[in-house]
Every structure is written in structure tokens, then in C-alpha cells.
C-alpha atoms as a PDB file:
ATOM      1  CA  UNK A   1     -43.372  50.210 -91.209  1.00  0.00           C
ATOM      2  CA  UNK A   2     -44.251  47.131 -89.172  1.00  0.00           C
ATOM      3  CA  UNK A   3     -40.872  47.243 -87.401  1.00  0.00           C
ATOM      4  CA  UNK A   4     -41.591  49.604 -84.596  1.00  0.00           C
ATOM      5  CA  UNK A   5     -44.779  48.360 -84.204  1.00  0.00           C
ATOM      6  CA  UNK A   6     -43.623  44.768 -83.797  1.00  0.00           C
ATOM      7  CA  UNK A   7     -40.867  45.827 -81.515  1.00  0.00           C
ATOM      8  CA  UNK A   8     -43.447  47.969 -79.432  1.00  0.00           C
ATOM      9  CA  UNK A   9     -45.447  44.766 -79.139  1.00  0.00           C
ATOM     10  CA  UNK A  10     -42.279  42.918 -78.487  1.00  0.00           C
ATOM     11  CA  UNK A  11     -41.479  45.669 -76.010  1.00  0.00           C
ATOM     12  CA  UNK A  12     -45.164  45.040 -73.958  1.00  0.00           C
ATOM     13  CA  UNK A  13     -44.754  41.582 -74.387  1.00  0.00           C
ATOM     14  CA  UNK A  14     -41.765  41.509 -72.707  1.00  0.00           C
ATOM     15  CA  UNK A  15     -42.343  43.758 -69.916  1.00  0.00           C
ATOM     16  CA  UNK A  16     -45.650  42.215 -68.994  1.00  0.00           C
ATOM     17  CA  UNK A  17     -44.201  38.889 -68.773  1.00  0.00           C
ATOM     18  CA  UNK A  18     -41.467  40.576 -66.564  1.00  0.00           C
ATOM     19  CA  UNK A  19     -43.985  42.168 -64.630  1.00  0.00           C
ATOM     20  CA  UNK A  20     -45.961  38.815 -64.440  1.00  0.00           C
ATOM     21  CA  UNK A  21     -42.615  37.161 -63.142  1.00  0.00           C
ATOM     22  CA  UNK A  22     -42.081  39.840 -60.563  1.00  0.00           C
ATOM     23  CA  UNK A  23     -45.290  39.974 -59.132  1.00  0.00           C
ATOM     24  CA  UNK A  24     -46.340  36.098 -59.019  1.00  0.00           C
ATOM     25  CA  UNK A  25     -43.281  33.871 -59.441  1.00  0.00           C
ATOM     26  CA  UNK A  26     -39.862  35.907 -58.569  1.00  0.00           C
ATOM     27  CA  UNK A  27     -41.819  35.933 -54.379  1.00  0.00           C
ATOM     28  CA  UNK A  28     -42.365  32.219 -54.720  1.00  0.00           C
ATOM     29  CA  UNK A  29     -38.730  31.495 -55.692  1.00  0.00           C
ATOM     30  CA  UNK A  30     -37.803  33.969 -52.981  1.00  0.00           C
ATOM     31  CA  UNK A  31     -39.295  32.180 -50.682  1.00  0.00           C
ATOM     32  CA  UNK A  32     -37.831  28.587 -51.504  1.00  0.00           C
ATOM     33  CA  UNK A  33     -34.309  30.189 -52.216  1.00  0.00           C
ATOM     34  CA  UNK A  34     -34.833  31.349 -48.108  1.00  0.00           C
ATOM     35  CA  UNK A  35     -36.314  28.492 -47.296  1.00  0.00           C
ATOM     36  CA  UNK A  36     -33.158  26.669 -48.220  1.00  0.00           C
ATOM     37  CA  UNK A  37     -31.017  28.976 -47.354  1.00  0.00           C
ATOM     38  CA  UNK A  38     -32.247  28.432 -43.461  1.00  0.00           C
ATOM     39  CA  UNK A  39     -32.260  24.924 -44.088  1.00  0.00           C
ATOM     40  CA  UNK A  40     -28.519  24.722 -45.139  1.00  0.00           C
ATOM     41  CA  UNK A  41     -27.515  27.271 -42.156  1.00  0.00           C
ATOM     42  CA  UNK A  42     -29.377  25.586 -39.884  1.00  0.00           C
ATOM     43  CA  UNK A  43     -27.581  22.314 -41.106  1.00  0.00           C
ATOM     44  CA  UNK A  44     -24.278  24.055 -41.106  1.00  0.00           C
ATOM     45  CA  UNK A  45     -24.574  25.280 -36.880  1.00  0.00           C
ATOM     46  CA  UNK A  46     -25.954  21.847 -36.007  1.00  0.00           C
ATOM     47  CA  UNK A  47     -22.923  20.357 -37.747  1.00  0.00           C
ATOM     48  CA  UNK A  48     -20.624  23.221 -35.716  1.00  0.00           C
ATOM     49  CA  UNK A  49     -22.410  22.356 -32.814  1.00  0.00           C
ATOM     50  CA  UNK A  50     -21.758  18.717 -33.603  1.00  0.00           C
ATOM     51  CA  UNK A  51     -18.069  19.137 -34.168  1.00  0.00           C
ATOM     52  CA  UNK A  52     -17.915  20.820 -30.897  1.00  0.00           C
ATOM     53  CA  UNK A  53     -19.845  18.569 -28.395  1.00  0.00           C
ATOM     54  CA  UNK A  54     -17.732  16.007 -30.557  1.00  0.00           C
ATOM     55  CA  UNK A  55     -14.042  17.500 -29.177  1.00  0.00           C
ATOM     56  CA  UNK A  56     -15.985  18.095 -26.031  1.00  0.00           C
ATOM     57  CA  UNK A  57     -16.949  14.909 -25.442  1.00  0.00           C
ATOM     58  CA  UNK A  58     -13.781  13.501 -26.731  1.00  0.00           C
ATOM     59  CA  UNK A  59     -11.571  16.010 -24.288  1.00  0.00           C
ATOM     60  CA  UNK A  60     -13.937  14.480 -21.102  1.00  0.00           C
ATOM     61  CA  UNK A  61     -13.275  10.938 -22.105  1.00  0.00           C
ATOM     62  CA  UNK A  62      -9.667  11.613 -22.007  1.00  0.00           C
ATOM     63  CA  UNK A  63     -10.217  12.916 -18.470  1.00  0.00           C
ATOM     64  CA  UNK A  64     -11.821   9.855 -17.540  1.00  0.00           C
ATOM     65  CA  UNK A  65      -9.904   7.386 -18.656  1.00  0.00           C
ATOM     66  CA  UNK A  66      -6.795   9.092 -17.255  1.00  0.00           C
ATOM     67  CA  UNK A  67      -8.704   8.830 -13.910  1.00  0.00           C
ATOM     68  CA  UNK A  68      -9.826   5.227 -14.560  1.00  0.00           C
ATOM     69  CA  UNK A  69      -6.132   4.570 -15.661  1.00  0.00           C
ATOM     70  CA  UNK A  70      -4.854   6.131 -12.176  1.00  0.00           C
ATOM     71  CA  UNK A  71      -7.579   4.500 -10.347  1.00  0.00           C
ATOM     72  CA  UNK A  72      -6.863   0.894 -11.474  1.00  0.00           C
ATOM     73  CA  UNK A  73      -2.955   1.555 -10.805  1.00  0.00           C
ATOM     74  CA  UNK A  74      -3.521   2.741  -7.261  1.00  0.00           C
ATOM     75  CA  UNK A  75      -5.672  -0.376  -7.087  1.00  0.00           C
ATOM     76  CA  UNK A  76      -2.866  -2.705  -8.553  1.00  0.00           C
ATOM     77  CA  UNK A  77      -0.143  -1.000  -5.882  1.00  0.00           C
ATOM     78  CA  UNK A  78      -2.756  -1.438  -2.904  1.00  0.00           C
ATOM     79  CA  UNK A  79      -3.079  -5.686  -4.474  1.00  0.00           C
ATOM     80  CA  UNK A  80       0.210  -5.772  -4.330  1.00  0.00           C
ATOM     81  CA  UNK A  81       1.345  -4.214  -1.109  1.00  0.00           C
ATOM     82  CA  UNK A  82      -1.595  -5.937   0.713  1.00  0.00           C
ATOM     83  CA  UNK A  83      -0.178  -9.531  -0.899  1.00  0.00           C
ATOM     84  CA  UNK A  84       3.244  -8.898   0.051  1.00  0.00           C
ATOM     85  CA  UNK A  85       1.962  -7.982   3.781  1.00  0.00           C
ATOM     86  CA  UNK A  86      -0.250 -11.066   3.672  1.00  0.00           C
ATOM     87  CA  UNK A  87       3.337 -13.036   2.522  1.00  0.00           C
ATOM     88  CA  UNK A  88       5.152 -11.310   5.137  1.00  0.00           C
ATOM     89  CA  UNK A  89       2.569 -12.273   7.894  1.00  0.00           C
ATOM     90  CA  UNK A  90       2.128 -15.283   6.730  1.00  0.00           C
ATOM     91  CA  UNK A  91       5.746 -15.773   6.486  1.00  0.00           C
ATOM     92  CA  UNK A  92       6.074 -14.484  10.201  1.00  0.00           C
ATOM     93  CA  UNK A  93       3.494 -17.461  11.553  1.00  0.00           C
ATOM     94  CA  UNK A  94       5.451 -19.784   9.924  1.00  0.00           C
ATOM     95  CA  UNK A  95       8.388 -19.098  11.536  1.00  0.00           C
ATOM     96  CA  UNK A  96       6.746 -18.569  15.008  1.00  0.00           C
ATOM     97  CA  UNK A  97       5.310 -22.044  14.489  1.00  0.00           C
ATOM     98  CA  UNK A  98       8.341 -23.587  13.764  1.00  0.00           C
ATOM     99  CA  UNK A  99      10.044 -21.735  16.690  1.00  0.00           C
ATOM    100  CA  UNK A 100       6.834 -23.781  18.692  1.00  0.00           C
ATOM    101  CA  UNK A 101       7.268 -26.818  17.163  1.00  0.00           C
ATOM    102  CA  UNK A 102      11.140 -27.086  17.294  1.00  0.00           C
ATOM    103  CA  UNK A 103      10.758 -26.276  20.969  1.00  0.00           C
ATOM    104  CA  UNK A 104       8.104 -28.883  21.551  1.00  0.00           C
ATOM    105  CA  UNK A 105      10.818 -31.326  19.609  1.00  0.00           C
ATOM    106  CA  UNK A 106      13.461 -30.349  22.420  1.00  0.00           C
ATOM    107  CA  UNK A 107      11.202 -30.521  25.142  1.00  0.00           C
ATOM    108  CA  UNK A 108      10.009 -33.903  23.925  1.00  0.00           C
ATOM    109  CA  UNK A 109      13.702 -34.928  23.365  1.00  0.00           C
ATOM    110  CA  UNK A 110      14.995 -33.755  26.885  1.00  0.00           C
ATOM    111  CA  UNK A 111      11.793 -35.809  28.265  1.00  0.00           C
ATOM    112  CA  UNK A 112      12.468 -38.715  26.199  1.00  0.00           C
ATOM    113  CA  UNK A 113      16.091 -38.694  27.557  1.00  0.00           C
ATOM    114  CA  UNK A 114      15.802 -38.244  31.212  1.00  0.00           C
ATOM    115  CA  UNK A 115      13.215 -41.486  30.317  1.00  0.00           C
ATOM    116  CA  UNK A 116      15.978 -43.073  29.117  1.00  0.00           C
ATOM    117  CA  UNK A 117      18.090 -42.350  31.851  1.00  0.00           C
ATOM    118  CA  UNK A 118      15.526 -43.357  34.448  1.00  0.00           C
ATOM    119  CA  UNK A 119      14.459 -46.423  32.487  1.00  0.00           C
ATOM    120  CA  UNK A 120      18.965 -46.965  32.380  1.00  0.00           C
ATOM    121  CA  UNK A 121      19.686 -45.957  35.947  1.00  0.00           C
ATOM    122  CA  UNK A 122      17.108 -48.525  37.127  1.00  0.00           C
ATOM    123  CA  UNK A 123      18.451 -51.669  35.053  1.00  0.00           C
ATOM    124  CA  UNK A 124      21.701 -51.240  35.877  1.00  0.00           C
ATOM    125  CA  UNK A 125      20.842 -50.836  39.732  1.00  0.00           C
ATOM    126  CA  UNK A 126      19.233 -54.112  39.211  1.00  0.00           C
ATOM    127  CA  UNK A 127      22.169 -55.329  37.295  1.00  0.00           C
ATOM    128  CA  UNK A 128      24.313 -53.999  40.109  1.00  0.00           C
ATOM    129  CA  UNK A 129      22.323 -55.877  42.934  1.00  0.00           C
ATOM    130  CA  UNK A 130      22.101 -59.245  40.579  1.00  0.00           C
ATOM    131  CA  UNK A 131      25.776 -59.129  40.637  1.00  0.00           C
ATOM    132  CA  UNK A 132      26.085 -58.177  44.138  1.00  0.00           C
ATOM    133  CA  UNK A 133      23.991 -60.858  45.244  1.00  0.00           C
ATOM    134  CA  UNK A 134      25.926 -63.658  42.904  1.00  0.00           C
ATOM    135  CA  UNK A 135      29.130 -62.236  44.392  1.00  0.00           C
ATOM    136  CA  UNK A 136      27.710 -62.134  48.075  1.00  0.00           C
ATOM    137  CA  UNK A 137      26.030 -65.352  47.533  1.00  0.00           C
ATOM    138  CA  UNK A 138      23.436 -63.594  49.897  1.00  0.00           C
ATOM    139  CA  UNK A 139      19.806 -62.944  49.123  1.00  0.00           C
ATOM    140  CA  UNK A 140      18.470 -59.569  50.077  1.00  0.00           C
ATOM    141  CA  UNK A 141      14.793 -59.149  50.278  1.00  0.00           C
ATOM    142  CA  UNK A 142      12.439 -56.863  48.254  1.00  0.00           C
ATOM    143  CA  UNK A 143      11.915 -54.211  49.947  1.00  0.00           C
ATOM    144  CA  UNK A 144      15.902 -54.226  50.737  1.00  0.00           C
ATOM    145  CA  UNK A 145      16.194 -54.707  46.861  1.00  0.00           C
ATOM    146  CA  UNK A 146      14.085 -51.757  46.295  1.00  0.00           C
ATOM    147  CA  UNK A 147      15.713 -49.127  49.096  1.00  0.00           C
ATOM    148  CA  UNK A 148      19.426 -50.291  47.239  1.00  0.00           C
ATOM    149  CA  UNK A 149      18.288 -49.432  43.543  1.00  0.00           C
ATOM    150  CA  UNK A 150      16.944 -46.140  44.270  1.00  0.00           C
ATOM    151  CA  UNK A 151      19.963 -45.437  46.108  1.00  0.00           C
ATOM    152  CA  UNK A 152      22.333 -46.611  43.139  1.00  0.00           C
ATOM    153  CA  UNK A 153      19.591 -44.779  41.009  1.00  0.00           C
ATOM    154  CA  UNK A 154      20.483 -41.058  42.622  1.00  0.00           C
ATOM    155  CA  UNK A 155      24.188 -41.741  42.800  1.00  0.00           C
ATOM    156  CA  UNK A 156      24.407 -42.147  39.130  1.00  0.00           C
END
């Protein structure tokens, strides 16, 4: 019967191309199947690593932009006390000058009055001797005049 001898040759068949497949493909396969295997894990820890210098780098720019935050408000405070110090000195000139100025404005006043006063003392004086010498009739002379008005001048 041909049926054990064609599954005998079925059977050799069979395990030589096994055999075959084992010793010059299945290592070749092997080695691609590892190949890709590192090739995937290696692409897996970089993407770990990624992930990770990722919240890293996200955790250090929260750090610094808390400290640039604090930084520009202790900036903003030091503005803002230094322009209200500039106001207040500022502030304080201004009223020293108008202290000067509003005693300048007396003194000038004060002059300006005993001017007055002078310039008054000395017309009525002559008044005074104009109306002396009408009433008198008489005629004094200048340097009589003068000695009179200051006189009349320092009693008024």
C-alpha cells in the first residue's frame, strides 16, 4: 500500500523543511523579532525619560516664574514707594519755597510801606511848612526848610 509510504515521505518532507526552517530562517526572524523588540524598548524609556524631563522641566518653570512673579512685585512696591517719596519731597520743596517766597512778599511789603511812609512823612512836612509859611507870611530859607521837615518827619 502506497499510503504509508506516501505519509513516510510526507513525514521527511515535513521534518526537513522544519529542520530547514530551524536551522536557516527561525535565527534570522529571531534576530529581527529582537531587533525590534530593542527598538520599541528603547523607544518606550526615551519616551519615559521624555515624560519625565517634561514634568521636570515644567515643575522648574513654575519655580521661576513664581520668582519672576515675586521679583517684578517687589519691583512695583520699590516704584511705588520711591514715587510717593519723590511726591513727598517734592511736595516738601514746594512748600519751603512758598514759605521763601511769601516771606520775600512781606519783606517786600513792609519795605514798600515804610517807602510809603517816608515818601508821606516828607510831603506833608512840606505841606506843613507851605502852609506855615502862607500863614506866617514869612519865608524861611532852605536849609531852614530842610532842618523843619526832617523834624516834622520823626515826630510823625
Amino acid at each position: 500500500m502506497n499510503f504509508n509510504y506516501t505519509l513516510i515521505g510526507q513525514l521527511l518532507a515535513f521534518i526537513l523543511f522544519v529542520w530547514f526552517c530551524m536551522r536557516f530562517i527561525w535565527p534570522q526572524l529571531l534576530e529581527i523579532i529582537e531587533t525590534r523588540e530593542k527598538e520599541i524598548s528603547e523607544g518606550l524609556e526615551a519616551a519615559s525619560r521624555g515624560k519625565r524631563e517634561l514634568e521636570e522641566a515644567e515643575t522648574k518653570k513654575t519655580e521661576v516664574m513664581g520668582a519672576a512673579k515675586k521679583e517684578a512685585a517687589d519691583l512695583i512696591n520699590q516704584a511705588n514707594l520711591r514715587a510717593n517719596q519723590m511726591v513727598e519731597d517734592a511736595k516738601s520743596k514746594a512748600q519751603d519755597e512758598a514759605g521763601r517766597i511769601k516771606e520775600s512778599a512781606e519783606k517786600d511789603v513792609i519795605q514798600g510801606m515804610n517807602k510809603a511812609r517816608e515818601g508821606l512823612r516828607s510831603e506833608v512836612a512840606i505841606l506843613a511848612v507851605a502852609g506855615a509859611e502862607k500863614l506866617l507870611k514869612a519865608e524861611i530859607d532852605q536849609e531852614g526848610n530842610s532842618t523843619l521837615i526832617d523834624e516834622i518827619a520823626k515826630e510823625l
